[in-house]
N, C-alpha and C. Protein backbone atom coordinates (compact mmCIF):
# COMPACT_ATOMS: atom_id res chain seq x y z
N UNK A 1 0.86 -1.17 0.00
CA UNK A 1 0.00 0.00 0.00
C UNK A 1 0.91 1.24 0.00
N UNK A 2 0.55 2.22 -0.90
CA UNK A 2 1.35 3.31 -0.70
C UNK A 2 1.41 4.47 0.45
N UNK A 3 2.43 4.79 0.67
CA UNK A 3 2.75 5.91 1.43
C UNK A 3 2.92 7.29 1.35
N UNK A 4 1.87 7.80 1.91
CA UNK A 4 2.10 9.43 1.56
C UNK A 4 2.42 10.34 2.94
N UNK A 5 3.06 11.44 2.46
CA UNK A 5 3.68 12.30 3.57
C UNK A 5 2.94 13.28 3.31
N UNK A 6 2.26 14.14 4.70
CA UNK A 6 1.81 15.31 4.80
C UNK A 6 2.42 16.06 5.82
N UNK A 7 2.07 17.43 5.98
CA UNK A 7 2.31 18.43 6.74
C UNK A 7 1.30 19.41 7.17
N UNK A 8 1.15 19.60 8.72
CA UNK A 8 0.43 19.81 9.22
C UNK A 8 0.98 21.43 9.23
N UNK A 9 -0.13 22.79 8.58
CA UNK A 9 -0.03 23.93 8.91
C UNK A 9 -0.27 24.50 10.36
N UNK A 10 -1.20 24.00 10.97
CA UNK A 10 -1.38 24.09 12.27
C UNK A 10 -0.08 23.98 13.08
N UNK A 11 0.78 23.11 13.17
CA UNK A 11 1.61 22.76 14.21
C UNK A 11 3.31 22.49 13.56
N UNK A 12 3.02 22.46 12.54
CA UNK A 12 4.63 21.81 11.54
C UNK A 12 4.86 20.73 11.60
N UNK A 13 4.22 19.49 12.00
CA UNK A 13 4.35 18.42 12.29
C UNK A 13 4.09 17.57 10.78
N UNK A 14 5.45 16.93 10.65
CA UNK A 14 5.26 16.05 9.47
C UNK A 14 4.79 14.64 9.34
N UNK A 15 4.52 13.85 8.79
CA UNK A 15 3.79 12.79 9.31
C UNK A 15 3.38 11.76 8.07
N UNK A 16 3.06 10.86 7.76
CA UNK A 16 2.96 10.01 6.82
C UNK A 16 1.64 8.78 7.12
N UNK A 17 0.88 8.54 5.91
CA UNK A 17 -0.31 7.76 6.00
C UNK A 17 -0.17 6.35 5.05
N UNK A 18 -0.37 5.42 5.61
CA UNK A 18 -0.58 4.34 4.14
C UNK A 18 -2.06 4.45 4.08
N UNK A 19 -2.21 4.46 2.65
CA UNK A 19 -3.45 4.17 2.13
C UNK A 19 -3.38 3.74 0.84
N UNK A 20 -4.94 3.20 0.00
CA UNK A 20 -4.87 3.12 -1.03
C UNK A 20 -4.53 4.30 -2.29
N UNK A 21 -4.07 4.07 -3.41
CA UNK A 21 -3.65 5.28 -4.48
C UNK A 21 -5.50 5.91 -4.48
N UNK A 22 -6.13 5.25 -4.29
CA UNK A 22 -7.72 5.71 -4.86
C UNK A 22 -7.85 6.99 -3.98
N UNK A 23 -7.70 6.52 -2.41
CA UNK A 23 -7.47 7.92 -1.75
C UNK A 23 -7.08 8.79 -0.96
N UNK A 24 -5.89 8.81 -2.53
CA UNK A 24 -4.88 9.45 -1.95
C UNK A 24 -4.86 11.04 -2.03
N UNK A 25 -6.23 11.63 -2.84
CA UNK A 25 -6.30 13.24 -2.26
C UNK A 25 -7.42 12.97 -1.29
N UNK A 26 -7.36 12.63 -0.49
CA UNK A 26 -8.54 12.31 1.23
C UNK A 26 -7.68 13.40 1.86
N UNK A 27 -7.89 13.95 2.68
CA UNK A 27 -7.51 14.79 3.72
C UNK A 27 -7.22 13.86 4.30
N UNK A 28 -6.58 14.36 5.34
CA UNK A 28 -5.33 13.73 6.68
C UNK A 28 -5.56 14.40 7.54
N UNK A 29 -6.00 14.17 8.71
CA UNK A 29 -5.69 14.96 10.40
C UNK A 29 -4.27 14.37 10.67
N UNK A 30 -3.83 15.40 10.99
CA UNK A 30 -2.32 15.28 11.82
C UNK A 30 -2.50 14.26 12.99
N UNK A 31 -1.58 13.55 13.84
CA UNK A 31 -1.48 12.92 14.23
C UNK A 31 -2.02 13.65 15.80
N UNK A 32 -1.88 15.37 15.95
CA UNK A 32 -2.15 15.74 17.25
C UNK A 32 -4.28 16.50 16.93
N UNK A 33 -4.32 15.74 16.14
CA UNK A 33 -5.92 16.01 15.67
C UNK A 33 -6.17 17.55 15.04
N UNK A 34 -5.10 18.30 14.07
CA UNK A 34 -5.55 19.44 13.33
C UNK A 34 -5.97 19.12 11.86
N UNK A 35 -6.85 19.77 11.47
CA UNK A 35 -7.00 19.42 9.94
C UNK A 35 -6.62 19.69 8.98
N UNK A 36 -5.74 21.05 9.14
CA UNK A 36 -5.11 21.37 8.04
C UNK A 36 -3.81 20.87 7.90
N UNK A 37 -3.95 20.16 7.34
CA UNK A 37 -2.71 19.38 6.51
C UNK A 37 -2.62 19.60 4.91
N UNK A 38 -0.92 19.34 4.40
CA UNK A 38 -1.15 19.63 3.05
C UNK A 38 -0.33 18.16 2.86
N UNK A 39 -0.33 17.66 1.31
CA UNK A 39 0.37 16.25 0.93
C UNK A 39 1.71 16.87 0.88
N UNK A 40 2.46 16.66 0.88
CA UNK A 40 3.85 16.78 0.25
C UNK A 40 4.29 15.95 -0.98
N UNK A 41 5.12 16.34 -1.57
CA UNK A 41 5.24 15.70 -3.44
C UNK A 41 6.52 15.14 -2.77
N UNK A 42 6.58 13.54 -2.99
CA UNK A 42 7.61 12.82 -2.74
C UNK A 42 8.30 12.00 -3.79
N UNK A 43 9.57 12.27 -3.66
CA UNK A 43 10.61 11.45 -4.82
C UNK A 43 10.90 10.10 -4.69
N UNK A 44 11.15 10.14 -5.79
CA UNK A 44 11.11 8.22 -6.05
C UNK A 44 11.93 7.89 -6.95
N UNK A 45 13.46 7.06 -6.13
CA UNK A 45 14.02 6.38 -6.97
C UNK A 45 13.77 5.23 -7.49
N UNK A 46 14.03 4.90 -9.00
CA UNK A 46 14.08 3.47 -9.32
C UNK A 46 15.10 2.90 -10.28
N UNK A 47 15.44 2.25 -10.35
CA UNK A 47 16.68 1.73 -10.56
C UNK A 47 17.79 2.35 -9.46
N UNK A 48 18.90 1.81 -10.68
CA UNK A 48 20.35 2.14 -10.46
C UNK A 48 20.34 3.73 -10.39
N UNK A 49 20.65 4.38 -9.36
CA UNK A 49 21.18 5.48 -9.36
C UNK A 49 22.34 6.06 -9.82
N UNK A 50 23.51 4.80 -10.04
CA UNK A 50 25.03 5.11 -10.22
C UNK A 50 25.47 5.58 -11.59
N UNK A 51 26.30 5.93 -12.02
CA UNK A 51 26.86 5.76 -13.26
C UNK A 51 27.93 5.55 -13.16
N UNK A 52 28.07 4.05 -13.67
CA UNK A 52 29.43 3.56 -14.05
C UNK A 52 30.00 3.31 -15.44
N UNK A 53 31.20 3.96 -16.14
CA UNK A 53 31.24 4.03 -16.96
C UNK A 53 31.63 2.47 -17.86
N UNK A 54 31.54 1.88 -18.74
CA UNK A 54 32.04 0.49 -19.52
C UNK A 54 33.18 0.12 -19.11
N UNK A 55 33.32 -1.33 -18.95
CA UNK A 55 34.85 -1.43 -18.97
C UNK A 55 35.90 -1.11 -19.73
N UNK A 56 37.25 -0.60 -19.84
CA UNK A 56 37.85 -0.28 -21.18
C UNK A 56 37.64 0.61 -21.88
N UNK A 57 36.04 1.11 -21.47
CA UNK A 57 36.32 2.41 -22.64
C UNK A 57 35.76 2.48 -23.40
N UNK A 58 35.88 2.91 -24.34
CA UNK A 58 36.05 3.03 -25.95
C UNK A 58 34.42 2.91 -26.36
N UNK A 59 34.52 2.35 -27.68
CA UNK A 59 33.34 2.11 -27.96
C UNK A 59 32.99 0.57 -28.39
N UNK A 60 32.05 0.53 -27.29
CA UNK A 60 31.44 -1.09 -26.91
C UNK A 60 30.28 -1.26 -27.67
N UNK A 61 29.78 -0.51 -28.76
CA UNK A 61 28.92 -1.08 -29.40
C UNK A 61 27.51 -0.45 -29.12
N UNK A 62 27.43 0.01 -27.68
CA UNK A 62 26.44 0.13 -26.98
C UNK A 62 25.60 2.04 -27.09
N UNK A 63 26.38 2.22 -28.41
CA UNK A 63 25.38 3.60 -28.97
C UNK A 63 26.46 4.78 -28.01
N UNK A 64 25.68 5.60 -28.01
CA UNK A 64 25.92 6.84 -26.76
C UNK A 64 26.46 8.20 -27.15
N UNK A 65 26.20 8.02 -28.68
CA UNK A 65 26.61 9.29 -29.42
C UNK A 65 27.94 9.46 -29.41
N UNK A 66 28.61 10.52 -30.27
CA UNK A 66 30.16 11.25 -30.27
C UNK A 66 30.52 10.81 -28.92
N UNK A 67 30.54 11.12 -27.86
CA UNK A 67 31.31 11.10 -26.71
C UNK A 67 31.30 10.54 -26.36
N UNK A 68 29.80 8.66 -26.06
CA UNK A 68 30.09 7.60 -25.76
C UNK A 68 30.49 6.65 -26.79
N UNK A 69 30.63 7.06 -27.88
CA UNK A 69 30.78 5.94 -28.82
C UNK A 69 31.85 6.20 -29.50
N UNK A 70 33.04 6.68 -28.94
CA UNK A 70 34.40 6.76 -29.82
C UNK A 70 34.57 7.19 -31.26
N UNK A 71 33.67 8.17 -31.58
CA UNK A 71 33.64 8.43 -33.10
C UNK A 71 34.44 10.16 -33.06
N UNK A 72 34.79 10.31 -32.12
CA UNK A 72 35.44 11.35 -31.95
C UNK A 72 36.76 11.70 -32.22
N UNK A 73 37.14 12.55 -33.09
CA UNK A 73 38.32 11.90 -33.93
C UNK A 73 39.64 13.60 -33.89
């Protein structure tokens, strides 16, 4: 089930709900019972974050334009 983070204007208190995606614009009471809360827009990695470059170098075949693909002369 997904997780969403809100923030409570009342108090600054941040705080997080699982619920379904269906409703996920539902209002939220803060955890100390105020109602104004807002969602917060949360990031999401997926995959590989890294970049590692090929072994060796050069050009492996694997595309990547002028600068990954050794056509640079």
């Amino acid at each position: 089930m997904p997780r969403y983070e809100y923030r409570c204007r009342s108090c600054g208190d941040t705080f997080e709900v699982n619920r379904p995606m269906a409703q996920s614009s539902d209002p939220a009471n803060c955890p100390a019972g105020h109602e104004d809360t807002v969602k917060l827009l949360s990031a999401v990695a997926v995959g590989d974050t890294k970049s590692t470059p090929a072994p060796g170098g050069g050009n492996q075949g694997g595309g990547g334009g002028c600068c990954g693909g050794g056509c640079c002369g």
